[in-house]
N, C-alpha and C. Protein backbone atom coordinates (compact mmCIF):
# COMPACT_ATOMS: atom_id res chain seq x y z
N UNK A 1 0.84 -1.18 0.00
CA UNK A 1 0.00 0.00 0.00
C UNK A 1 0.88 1.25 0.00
N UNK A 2 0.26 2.02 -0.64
CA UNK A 2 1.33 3.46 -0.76
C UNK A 2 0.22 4.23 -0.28
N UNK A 3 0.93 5.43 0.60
CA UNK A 3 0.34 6.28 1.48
C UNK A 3 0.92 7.79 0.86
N UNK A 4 -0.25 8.18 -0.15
CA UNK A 4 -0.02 9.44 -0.37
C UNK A 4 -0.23 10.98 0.51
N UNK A 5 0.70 11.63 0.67
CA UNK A 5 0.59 12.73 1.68
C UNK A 5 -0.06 14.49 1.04
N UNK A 6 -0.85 14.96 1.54
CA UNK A 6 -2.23 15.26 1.32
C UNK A 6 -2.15 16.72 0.13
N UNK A 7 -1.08 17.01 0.08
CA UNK A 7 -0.57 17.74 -0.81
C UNK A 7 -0.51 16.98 -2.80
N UNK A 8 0.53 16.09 -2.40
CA UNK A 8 0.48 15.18 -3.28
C UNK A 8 -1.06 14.68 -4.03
N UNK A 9 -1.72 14.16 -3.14
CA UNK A 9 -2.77 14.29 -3.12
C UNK A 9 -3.37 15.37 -4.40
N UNK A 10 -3.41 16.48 -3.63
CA UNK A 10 -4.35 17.45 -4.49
C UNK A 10 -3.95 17.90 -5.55
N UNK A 11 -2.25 17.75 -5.96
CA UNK A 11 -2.01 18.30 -6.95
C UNK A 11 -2.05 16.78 -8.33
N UNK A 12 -2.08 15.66 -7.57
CA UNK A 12 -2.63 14.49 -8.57
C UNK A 12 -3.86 14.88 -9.11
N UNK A 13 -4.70 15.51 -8.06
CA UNK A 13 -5.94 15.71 -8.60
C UNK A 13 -6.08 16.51 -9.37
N UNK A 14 -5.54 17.79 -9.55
CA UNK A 14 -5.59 18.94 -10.15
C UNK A 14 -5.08 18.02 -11.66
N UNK A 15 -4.11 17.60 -11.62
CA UNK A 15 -3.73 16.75 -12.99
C UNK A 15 -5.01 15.96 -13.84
N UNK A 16 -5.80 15.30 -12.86
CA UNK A 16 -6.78 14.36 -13.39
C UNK A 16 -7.84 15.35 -13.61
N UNK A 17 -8.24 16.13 -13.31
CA UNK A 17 -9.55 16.79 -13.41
C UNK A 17 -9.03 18.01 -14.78
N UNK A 18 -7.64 18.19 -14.42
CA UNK A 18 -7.35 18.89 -16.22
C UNK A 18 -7.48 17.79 -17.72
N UNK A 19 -6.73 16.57 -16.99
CA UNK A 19 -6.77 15.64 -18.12
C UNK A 19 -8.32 15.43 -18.40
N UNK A 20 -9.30 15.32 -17.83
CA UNK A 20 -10.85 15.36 -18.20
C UNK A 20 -11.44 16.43 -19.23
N UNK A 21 -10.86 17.73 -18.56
CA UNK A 21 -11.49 18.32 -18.70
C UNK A 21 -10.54 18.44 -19.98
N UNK A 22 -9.69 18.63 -20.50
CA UNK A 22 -8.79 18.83 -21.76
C UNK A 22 -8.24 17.36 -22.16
N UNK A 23 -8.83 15.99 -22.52
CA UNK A 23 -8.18 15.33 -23.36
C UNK A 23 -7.06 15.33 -23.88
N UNK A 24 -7.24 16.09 -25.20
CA UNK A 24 -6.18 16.59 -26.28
C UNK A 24 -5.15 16.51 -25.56
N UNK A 25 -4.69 17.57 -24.40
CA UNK A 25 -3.67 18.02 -24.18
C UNK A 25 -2.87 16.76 -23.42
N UNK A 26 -1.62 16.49 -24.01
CA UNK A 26 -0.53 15.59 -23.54
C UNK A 26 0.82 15.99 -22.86
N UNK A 27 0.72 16.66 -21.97
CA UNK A 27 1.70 17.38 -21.05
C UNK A 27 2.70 16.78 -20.99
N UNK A 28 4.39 16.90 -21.85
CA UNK A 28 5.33 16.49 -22.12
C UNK A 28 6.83 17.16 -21.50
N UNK A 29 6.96 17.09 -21.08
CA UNK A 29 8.33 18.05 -20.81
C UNK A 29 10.06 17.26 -21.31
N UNK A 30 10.21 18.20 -22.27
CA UNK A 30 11.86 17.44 -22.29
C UNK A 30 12.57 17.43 -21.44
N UNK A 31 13.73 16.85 -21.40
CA UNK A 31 14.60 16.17 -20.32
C UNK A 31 15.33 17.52 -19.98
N UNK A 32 15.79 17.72 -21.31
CA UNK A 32 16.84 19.46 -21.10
C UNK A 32 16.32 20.61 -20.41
N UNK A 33 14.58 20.86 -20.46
CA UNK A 33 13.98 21.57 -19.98
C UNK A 33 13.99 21.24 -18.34
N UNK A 34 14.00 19.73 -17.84
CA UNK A 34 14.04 19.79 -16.10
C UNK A 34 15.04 19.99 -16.32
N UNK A 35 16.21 19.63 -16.60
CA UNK A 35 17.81 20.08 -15.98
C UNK A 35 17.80 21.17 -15.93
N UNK A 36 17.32 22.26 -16.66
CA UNK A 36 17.65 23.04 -16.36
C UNK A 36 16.64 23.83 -15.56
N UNK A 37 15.57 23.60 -15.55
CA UNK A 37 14.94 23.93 -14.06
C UNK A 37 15.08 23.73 -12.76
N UNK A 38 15.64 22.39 -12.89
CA UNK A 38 16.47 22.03 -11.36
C UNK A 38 18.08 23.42 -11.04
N UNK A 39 18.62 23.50 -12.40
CA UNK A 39 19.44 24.22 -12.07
C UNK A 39 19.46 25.15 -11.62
N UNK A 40 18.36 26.25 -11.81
CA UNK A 40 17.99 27.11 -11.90
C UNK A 40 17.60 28.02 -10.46
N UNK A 41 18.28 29.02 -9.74
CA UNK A 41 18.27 29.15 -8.82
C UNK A 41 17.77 31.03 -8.73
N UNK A 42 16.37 30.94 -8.60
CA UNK A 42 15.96 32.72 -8.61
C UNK A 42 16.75 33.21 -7.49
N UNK A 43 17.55 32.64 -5.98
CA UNK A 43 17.75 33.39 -5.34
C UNK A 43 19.13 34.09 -5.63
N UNK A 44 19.53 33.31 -6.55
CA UNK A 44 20.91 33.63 -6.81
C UNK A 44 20.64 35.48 -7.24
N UNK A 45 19.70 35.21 -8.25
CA UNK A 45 19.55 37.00 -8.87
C UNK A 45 18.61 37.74 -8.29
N UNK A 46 18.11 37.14 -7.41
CA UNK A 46 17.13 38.10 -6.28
C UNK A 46 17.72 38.87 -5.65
N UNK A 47 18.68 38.62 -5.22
CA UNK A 47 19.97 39.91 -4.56
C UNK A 47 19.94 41.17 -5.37
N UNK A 48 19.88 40.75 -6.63
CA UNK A 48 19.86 42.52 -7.78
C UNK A 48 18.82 42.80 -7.63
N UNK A 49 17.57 42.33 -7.28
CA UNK A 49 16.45 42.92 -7.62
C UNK A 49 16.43 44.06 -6.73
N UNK A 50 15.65 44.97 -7.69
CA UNK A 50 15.89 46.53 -6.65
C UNK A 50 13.78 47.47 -6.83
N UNK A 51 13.06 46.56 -7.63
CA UNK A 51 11.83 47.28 -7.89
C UNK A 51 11.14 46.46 -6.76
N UNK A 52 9.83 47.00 -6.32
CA UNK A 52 9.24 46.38 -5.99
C UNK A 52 8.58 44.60 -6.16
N UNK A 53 8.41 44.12 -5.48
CA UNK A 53 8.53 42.22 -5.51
C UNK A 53 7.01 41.76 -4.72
N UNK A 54 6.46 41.10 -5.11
CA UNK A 54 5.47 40.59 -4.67
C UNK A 54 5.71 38.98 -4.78
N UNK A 55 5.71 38.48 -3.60
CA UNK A 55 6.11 36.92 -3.59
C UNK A 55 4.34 36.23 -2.78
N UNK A 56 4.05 34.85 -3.99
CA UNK A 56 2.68 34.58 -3.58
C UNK A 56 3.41 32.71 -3.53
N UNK A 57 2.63 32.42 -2.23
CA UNK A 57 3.33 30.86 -1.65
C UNK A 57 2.14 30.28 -1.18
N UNK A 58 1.79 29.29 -1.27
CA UNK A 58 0.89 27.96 -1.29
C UNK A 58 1.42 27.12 0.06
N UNK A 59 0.56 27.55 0.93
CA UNK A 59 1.44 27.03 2.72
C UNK A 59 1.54 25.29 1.89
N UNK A 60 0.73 24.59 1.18
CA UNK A 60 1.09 23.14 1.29
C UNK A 60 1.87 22.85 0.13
N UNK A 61 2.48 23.54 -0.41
CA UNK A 61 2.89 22.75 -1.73
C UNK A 61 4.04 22.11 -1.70
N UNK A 62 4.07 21.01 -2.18
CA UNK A 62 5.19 20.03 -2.59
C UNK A 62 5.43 20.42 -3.90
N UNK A 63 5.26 21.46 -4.82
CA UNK A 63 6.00 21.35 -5.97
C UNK A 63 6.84 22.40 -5.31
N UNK A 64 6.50 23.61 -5.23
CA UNK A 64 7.73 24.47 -4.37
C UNK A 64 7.25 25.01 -3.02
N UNK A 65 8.07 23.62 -2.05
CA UNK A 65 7.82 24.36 -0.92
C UNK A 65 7.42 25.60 -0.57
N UNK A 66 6.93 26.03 0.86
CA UNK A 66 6.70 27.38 1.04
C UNK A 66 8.06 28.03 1.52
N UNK A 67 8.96 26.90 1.96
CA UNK A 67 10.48 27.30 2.69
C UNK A 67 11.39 27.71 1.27
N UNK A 68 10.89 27.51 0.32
CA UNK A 68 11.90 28.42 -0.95
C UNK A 68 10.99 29.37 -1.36
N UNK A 69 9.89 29.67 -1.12
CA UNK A 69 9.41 30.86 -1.70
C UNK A 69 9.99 31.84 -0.37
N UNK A 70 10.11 31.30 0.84
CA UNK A 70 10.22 32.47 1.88
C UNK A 70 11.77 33.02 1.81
N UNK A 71 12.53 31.66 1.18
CA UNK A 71 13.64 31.94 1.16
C UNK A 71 13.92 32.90 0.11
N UNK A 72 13.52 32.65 -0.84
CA UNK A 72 13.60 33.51 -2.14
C UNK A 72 13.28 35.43 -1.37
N UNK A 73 12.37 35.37 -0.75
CA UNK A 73 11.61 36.06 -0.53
C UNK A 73 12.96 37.20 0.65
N UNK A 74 13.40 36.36 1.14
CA UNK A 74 14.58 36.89 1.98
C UNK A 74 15.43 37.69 1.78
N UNK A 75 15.91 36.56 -0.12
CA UNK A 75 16.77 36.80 -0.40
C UNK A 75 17.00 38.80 -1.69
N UNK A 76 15.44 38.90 -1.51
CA UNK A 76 15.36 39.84 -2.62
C UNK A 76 15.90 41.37 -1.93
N UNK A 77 16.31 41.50 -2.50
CA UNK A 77 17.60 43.10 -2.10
C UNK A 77 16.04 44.18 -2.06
N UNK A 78 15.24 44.01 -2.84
CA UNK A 78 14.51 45.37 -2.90
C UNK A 78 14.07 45.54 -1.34
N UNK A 79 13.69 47.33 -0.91
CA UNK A 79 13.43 47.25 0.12
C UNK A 79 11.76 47.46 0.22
N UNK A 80 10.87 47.30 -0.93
CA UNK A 80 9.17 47.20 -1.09
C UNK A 80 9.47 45.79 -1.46
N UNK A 81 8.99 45.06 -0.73
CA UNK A 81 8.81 43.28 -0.81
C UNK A 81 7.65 43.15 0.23
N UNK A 82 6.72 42.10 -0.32
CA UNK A 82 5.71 41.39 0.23
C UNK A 82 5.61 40.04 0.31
N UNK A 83 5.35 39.18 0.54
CA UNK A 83 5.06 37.83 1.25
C UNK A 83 3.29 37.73 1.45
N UNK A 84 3.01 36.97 0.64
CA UNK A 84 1.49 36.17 1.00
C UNK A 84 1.82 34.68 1.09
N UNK A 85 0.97 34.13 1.82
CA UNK A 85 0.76 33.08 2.24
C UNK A 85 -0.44 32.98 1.85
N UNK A 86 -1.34 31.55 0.91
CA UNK A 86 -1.91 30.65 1.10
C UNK A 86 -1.94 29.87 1.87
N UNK A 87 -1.98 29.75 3.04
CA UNK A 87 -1.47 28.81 3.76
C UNK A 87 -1.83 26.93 3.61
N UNK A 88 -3.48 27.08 3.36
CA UNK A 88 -3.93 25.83 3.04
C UNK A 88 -3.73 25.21 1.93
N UNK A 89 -3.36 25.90 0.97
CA UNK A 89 -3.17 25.48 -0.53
C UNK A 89 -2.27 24.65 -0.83
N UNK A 90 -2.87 24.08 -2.21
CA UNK A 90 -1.29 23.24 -2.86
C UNK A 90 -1.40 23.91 -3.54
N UNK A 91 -0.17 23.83 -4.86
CA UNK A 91 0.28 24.26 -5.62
C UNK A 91 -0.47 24.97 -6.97
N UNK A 92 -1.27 23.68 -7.04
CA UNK A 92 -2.09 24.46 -8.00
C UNK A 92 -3.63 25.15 -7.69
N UNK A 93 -3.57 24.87 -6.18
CA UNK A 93 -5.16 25.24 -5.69
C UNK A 93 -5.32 26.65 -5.98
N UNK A 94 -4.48 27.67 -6.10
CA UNK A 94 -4.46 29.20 -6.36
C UNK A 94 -4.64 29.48 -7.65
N UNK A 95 -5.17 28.39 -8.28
CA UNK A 95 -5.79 28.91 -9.69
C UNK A 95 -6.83 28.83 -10.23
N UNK A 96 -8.06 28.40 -9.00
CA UNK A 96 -9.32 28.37 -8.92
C UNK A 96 -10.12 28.59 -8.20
N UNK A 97 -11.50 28.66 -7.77
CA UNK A 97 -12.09 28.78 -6.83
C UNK A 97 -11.75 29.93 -5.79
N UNK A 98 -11.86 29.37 -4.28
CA UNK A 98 -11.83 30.78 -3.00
C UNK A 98 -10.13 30.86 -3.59
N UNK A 99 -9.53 29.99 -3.49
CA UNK A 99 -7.88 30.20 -3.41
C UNK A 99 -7.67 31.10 -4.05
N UNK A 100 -8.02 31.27 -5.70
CA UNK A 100 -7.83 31.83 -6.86
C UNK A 100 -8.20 33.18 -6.48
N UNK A 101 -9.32 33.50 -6.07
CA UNK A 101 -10.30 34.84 -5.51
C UNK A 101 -9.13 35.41 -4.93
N UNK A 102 -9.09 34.91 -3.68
CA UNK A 102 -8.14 35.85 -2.67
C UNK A 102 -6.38 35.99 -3.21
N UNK A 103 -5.95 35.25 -3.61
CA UNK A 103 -4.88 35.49 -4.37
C UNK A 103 -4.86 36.63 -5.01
N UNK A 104 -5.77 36.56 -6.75
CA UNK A 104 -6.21 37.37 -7.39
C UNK A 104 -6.54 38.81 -6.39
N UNK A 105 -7.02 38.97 -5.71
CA UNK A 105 -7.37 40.17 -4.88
C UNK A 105 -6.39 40.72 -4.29
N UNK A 106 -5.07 39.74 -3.69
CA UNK A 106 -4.10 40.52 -3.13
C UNK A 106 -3.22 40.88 -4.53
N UNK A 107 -2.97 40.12 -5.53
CA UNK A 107 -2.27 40.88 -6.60
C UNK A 107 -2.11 41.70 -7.34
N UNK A 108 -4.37 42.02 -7.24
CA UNK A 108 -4.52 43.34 -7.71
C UNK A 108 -4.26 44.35 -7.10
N UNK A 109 -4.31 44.03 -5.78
CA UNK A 109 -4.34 45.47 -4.84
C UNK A 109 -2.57 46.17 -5.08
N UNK A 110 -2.03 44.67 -4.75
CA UNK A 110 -0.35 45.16 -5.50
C UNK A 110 0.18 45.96 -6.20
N UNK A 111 -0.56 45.29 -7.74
CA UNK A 111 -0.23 46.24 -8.68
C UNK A 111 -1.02 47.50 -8.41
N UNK A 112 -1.92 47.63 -7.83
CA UNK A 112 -2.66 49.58 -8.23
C UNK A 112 -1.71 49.98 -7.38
N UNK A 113 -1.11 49.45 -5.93
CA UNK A 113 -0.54 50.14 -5.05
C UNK A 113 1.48 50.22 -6.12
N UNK A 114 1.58 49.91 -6.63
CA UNK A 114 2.82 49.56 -7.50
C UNK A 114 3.07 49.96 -9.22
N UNK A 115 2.41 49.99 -9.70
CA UNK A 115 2.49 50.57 -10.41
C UNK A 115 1.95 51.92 -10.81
């Protein structure tokens, strides 16, 4: 028996309920494309950043922890930086429903206050 942990969980689901709902689509990723996403380190150039930063984190996600968005979030030189927390969310739960709402609502308020 395999014991999936509750994150995992929801973002399997989010997969199955797209594959329903979109057939067609066959979600492929080349090999060269993860290497170099694994490589790939935003905190490294977050240090230059100098404009305002809005960082949005999913308290449950197993695709990117919330401990590298906070870290990222640390790491950004600008001195207008924000931090939201989803806290209940997985990864992809912030792209629908209440998650999506309140997300969407703090990003707008962002940008009018930011740009």
């Amino acid at each position: 028996m395999i014991s999936l942990s509750p994150p995992t969980i929801c973002n399997s689901a989010f997969f199955e309920k797209v594959k329903g709902q979109y057939p067609e689509m066959d979600i492929k990723i080349p090999f060269l494309t993860v290497m170099e996403t694994l490589q790939y380190k935003p905190a490294e150039s977050a240090a230059k950043v100098q404009c305002p930063v809005l960082i949005v984190i999913a308290g449950q996600d197993s695709v990117n922890p919330p401990e590298q968005g906070k870290a990222l979030y640390d790491a950004v030189a600008s001195g207008t930086k924000e931090l939201y927390e989803e806290a209940d969310a997985c990864h992809y739960d912030i792209y629908e429903g209440a998650f999506f709402e309140r997300v969407a609502a703090v990003q707008t308020q962002w940008f009018k206050k930011h740009l």
